[in-house]
C-alpha atoms as a PDB file:
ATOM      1  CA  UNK A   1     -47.376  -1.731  -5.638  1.00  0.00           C
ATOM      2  CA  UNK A   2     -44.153  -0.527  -5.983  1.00  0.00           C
ATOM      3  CA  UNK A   3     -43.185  -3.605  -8.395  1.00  0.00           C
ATOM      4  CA  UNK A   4     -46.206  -3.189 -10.466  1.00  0.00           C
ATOM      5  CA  UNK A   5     -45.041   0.603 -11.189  1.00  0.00           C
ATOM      6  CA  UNK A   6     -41.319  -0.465 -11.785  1.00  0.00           C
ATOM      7  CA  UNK A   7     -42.599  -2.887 -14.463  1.00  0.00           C
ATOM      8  CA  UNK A   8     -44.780  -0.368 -15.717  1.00  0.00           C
ATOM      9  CA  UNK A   9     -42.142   2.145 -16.084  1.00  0.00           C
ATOM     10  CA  UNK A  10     -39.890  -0.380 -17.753  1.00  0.00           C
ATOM     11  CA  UNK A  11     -42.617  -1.766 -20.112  1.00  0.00           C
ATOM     12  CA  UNK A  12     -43.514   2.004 -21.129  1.00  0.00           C
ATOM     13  CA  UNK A  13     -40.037   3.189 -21.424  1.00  0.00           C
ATOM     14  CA  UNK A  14     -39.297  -0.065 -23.916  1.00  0.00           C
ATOM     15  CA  UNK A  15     -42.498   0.739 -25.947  1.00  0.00           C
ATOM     16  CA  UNK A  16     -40.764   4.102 -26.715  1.00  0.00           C
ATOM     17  CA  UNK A  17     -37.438   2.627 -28.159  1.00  0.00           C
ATOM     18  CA  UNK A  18     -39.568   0.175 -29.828  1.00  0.00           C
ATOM     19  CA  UNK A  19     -41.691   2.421 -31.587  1.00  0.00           C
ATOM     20  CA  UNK A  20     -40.115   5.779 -31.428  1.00  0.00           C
ATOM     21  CA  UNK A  21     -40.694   7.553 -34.842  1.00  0.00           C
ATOM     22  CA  UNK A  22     -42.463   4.993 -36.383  1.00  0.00           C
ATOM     23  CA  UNK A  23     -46.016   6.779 -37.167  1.00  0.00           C
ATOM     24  CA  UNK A  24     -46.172   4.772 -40.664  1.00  0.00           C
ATOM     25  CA  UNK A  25     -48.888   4.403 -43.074  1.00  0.00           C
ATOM     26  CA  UNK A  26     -51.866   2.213 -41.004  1.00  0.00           C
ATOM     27  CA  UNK A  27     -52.879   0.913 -44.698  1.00  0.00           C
ATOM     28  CA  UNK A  28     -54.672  -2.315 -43.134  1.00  0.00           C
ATOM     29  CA  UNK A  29     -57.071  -0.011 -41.092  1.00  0.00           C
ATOM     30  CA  UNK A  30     -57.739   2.858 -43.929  1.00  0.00           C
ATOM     31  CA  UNK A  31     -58.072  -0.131 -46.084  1.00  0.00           C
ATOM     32  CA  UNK A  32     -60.824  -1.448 -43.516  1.00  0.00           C
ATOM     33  CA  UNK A  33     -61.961   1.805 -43.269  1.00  0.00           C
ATOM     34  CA  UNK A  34     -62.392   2.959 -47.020  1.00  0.00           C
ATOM     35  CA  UNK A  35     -64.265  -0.665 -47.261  1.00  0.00           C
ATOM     36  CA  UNK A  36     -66.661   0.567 -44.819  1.00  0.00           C
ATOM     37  CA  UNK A  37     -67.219   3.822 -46.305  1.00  0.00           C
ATOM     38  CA  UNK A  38     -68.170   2.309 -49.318  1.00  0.00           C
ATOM     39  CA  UNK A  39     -70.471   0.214 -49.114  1.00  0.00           C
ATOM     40  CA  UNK A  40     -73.646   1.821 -48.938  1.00  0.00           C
ATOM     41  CA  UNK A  41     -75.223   5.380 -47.400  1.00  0.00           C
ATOM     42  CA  UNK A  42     -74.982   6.806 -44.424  1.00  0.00           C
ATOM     43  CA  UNK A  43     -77.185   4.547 -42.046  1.00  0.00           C
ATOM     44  CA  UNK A  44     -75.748   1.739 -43.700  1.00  0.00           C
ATOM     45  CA  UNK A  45     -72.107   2.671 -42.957  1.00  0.00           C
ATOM     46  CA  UNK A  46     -73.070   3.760 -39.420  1.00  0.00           C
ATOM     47  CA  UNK A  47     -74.369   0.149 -38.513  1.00  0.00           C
ATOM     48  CA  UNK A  48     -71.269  -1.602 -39.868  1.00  0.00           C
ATOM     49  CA  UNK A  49     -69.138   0.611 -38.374  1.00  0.00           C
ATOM     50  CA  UNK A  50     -71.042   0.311 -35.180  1.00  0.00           C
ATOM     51  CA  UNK A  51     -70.569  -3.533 -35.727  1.00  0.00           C
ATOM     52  CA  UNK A  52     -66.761  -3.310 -36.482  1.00  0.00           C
ATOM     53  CA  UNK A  53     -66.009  -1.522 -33.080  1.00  0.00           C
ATOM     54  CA  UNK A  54     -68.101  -3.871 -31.570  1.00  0.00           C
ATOM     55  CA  UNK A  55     -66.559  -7.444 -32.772  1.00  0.00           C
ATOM     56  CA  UNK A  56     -63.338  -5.248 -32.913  1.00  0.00           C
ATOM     57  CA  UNK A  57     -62.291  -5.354 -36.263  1.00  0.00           C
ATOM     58  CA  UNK A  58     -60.944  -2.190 -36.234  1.00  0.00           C
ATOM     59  CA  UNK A  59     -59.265  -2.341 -32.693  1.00  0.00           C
ATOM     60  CA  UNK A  60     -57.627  -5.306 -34.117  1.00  0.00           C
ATOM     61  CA  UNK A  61     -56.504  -3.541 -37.344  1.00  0.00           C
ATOM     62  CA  UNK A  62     -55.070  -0.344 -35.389  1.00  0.00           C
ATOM     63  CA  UNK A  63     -53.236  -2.877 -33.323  1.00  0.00           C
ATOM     64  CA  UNK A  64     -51.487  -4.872 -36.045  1.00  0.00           C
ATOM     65  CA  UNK A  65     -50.547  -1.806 -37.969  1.00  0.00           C
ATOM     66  CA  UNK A  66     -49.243  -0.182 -35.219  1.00  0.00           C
ATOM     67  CA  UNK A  67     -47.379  -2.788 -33.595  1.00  0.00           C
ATOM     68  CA  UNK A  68     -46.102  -5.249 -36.836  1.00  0.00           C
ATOM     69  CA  UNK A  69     -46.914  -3.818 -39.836  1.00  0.00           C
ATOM     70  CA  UNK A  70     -45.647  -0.245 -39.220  1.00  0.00           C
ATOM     71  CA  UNK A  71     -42.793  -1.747 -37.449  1.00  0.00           C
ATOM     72  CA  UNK A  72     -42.092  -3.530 -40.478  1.00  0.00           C
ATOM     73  CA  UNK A  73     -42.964  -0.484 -42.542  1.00  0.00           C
ATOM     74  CA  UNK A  74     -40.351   1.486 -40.503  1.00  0.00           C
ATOM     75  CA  UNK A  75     -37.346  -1.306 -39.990  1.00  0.00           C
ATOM     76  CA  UNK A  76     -37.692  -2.315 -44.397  1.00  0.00           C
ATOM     77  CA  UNK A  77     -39.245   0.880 -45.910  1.00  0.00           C
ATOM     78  CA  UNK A  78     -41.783  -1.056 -47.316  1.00  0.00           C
ATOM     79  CA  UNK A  79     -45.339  -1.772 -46.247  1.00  0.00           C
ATOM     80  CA  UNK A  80     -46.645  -5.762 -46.538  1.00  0.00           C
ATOM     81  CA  UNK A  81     -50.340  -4.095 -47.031  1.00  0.00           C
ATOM     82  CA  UNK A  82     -49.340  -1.185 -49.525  1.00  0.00           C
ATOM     83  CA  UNK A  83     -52.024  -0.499 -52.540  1.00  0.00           C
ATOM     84  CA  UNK A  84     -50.003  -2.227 -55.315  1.00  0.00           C
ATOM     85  CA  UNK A  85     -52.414  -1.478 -58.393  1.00  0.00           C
ATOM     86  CA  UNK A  86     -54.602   0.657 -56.799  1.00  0.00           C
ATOM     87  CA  UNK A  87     -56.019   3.598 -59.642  1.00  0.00           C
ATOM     88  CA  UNK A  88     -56.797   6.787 -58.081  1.00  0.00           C
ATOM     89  CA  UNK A  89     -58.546   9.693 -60.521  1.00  0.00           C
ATOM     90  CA  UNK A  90     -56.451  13.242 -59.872  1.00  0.00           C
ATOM     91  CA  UNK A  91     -57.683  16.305 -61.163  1.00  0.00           C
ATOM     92  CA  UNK A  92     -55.237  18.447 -62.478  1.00  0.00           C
ATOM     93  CA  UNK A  93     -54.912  21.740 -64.415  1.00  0.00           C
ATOM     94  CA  UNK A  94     -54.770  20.621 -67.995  1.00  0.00           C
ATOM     95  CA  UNK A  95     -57.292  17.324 -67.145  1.00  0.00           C
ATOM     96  CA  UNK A  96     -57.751  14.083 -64.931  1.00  0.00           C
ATOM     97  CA  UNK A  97     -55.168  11.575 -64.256  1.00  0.00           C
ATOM     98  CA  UNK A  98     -55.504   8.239 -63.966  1.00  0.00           C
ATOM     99  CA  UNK A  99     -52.803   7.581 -61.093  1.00  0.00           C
ATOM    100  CA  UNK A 100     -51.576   3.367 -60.828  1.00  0.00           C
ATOM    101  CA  UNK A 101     -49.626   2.214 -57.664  1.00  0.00           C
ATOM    102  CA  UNK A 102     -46.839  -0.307 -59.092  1.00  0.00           C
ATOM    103  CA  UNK A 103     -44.300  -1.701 -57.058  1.00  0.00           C
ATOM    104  CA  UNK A 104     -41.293   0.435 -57.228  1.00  0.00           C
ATOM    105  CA  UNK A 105     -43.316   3.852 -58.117  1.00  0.00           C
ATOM    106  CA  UNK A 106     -46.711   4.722 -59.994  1.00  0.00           C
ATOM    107  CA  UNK A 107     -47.823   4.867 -64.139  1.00  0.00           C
ATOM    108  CA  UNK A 108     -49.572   8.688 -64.589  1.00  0.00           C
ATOM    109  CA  UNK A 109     -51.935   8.473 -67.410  1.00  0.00           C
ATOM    110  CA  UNK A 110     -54.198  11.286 -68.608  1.00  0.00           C
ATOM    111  CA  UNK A 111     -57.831  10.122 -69.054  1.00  0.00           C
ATOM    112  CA  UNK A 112     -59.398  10.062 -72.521  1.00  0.00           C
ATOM    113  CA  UNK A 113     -55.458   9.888 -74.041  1.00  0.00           C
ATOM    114  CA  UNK A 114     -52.485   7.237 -75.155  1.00  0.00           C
ATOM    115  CA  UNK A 115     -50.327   9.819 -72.888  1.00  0.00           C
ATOM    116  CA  UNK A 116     -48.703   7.607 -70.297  1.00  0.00           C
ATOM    117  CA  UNK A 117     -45.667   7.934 -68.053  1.00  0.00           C
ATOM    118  CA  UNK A 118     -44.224   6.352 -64.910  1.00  0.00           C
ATOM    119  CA  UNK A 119     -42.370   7.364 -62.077  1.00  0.00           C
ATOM    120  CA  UNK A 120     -40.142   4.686 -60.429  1.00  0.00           C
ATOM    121  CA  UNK A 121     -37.814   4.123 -57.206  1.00  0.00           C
ATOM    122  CA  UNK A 122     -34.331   2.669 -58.564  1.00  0.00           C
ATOM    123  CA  UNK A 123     -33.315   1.066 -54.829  1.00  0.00           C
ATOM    124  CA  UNK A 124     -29.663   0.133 -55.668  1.00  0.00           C
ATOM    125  CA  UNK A 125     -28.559   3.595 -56.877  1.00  0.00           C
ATOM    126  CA  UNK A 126     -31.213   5.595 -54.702  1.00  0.00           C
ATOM    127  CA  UNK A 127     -32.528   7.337 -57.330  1.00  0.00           C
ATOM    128  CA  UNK A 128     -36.039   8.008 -59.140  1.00  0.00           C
ATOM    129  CA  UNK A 129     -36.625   8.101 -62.996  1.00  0.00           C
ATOM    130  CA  UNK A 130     -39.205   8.968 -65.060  1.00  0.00           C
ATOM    131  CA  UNK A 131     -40.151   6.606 -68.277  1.00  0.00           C
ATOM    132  CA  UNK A 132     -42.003   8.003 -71.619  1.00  0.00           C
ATOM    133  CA  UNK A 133     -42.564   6.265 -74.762  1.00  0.00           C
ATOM    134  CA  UNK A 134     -39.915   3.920 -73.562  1.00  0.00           C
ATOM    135  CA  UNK A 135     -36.973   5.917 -72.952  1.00  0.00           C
ATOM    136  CA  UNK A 136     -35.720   6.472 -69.513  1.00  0.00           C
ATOM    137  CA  UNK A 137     -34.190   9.300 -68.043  1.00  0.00           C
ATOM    138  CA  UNK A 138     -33.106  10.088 -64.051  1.00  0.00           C
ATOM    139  CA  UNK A 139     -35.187  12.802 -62.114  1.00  0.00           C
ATOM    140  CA  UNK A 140     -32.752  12.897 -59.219  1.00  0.00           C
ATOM    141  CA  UNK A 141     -30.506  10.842 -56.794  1.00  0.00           C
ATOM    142  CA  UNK A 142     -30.088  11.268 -52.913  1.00  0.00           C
ATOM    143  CA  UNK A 143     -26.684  10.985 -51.770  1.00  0.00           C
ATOM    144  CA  UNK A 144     -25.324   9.259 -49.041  1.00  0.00           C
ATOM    145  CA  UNK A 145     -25.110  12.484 -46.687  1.00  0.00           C
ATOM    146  CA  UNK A 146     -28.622  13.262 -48.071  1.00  0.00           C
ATOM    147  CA  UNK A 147     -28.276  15.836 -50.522  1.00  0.00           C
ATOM    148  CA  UNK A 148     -30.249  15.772 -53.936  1.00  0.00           C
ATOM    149  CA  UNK A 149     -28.584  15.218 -57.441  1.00  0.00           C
ATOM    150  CA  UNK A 150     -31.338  17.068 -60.015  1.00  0.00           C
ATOM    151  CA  UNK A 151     -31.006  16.044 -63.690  1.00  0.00           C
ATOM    152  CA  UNK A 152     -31.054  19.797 -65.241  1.00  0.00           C
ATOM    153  CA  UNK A 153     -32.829  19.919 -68.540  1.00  0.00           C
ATOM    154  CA  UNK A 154     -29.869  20.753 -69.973  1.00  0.00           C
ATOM    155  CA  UNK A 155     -28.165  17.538 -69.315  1.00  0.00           C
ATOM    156  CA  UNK A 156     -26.228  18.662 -66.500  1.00  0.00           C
ATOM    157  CA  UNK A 157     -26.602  17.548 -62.424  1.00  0.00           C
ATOM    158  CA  UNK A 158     -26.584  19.999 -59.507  1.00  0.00           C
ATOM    159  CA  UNK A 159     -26.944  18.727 -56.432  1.00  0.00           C
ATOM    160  CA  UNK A 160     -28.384  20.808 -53.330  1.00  0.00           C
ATOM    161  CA  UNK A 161     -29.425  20.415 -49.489  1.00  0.00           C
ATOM    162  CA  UNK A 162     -33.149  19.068 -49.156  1.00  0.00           C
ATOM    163  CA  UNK A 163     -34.322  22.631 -47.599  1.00  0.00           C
ATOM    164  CA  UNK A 164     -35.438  26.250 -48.702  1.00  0.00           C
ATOM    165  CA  UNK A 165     -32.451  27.526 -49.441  1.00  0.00           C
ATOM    166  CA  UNK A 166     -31.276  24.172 -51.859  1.00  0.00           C
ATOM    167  CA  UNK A 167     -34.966  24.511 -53.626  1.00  0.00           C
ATOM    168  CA  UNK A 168     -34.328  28.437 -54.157  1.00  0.00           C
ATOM    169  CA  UNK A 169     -31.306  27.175 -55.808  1.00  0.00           C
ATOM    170  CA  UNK A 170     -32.976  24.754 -58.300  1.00  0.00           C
ATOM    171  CA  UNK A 171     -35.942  27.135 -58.750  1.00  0.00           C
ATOM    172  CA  UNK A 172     -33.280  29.847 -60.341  1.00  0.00           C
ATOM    173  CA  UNK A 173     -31.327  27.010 -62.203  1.00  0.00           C
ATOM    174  CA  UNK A 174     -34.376  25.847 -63.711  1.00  0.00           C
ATOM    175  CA  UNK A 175     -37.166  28.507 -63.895  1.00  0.00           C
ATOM    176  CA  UNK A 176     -39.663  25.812 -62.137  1.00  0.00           C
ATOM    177  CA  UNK A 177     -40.795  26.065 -58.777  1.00  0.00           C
ATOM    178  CA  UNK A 178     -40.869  22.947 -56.527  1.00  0.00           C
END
């Protein structure tokens, strides 16, 4: 008795280390899971999803995301089972959006226009950018002791601490609030 609880103590306290922090994405079981919910009405989806739990297909899926691919997720900072080309529809204030998952960031394009944009993730200098009409221009960089470097609309950087009182900052250097 006394070894089973000793390995039981060790195995949970490992399992903490191991996954400590690491609540990730689990984009193999909402993709399993948005399948599911699509495929037909209510009765429909019950059934399968009775069927899923039963086979396990989804106690499989919450397994491998939470033990390899969110591992992976957390250790690389990238998921193996992310939405690459995805389109989502977002409703905004002046119209709907067609949202695009790319690689490195996402393409905004406003439905029923030739108004397109994209937002990308520049890994070797940390930094995201923003690209219209073919011309490129840097949003902001995070430092190495994590502070953020804005692009000011007039040309100029300031960089400020990720919290209130660094977005109070930009807010009154730029007249936007974020």
């Amino acid at each position: 008795m006394k070894k089973m609880t000793l390995k039981l103590a060790t195995l949970l306290m490992c399992g903490a280390f191991v996954f400590s922090s690491c609540i990730g994405s689990f984009a193999l079981h909402q993709k399993v899971l948005n399948w599911n919910q699509g495929i037909g009405d209510k009765w429909v989806n019950e059934v399968v999803f009775l069927a899923l739990n039963i086979i396990p297909v989804y106690g499989i899926c919450y397994f491998a995301d939470a033990v390899v691919i969110n591992s992976i997720e957390f250790w690389s900072g990238d998921n193996p089972v992310a939405s690459i080309g995805d389109v989502r529809q977002v409703k905004g204030e002046n119209g709907n959006y067609l949202v695009t998952t790319l690689e490195n960031g996402y393409s905004i394009t406003k439905e029923g226009e030739d108004l397109s944009m994209s937002l990308t993730y520049n890994q070797d200098d940390n930094s995201w950018n923003v690209t219209q009409d073919g011309v490129t221009s840097e949003l902001f960089r995070i430092n190495e002791n994590g502070a953020v470097e804005y692009a000011l609309p007039n040309g100029e950087a300031m960089t400020v601490m990720p919290d209130a009182q660094g977005l109070a900052s930009l807010h009154a250097a730029t007249g936007v609030a974020y």
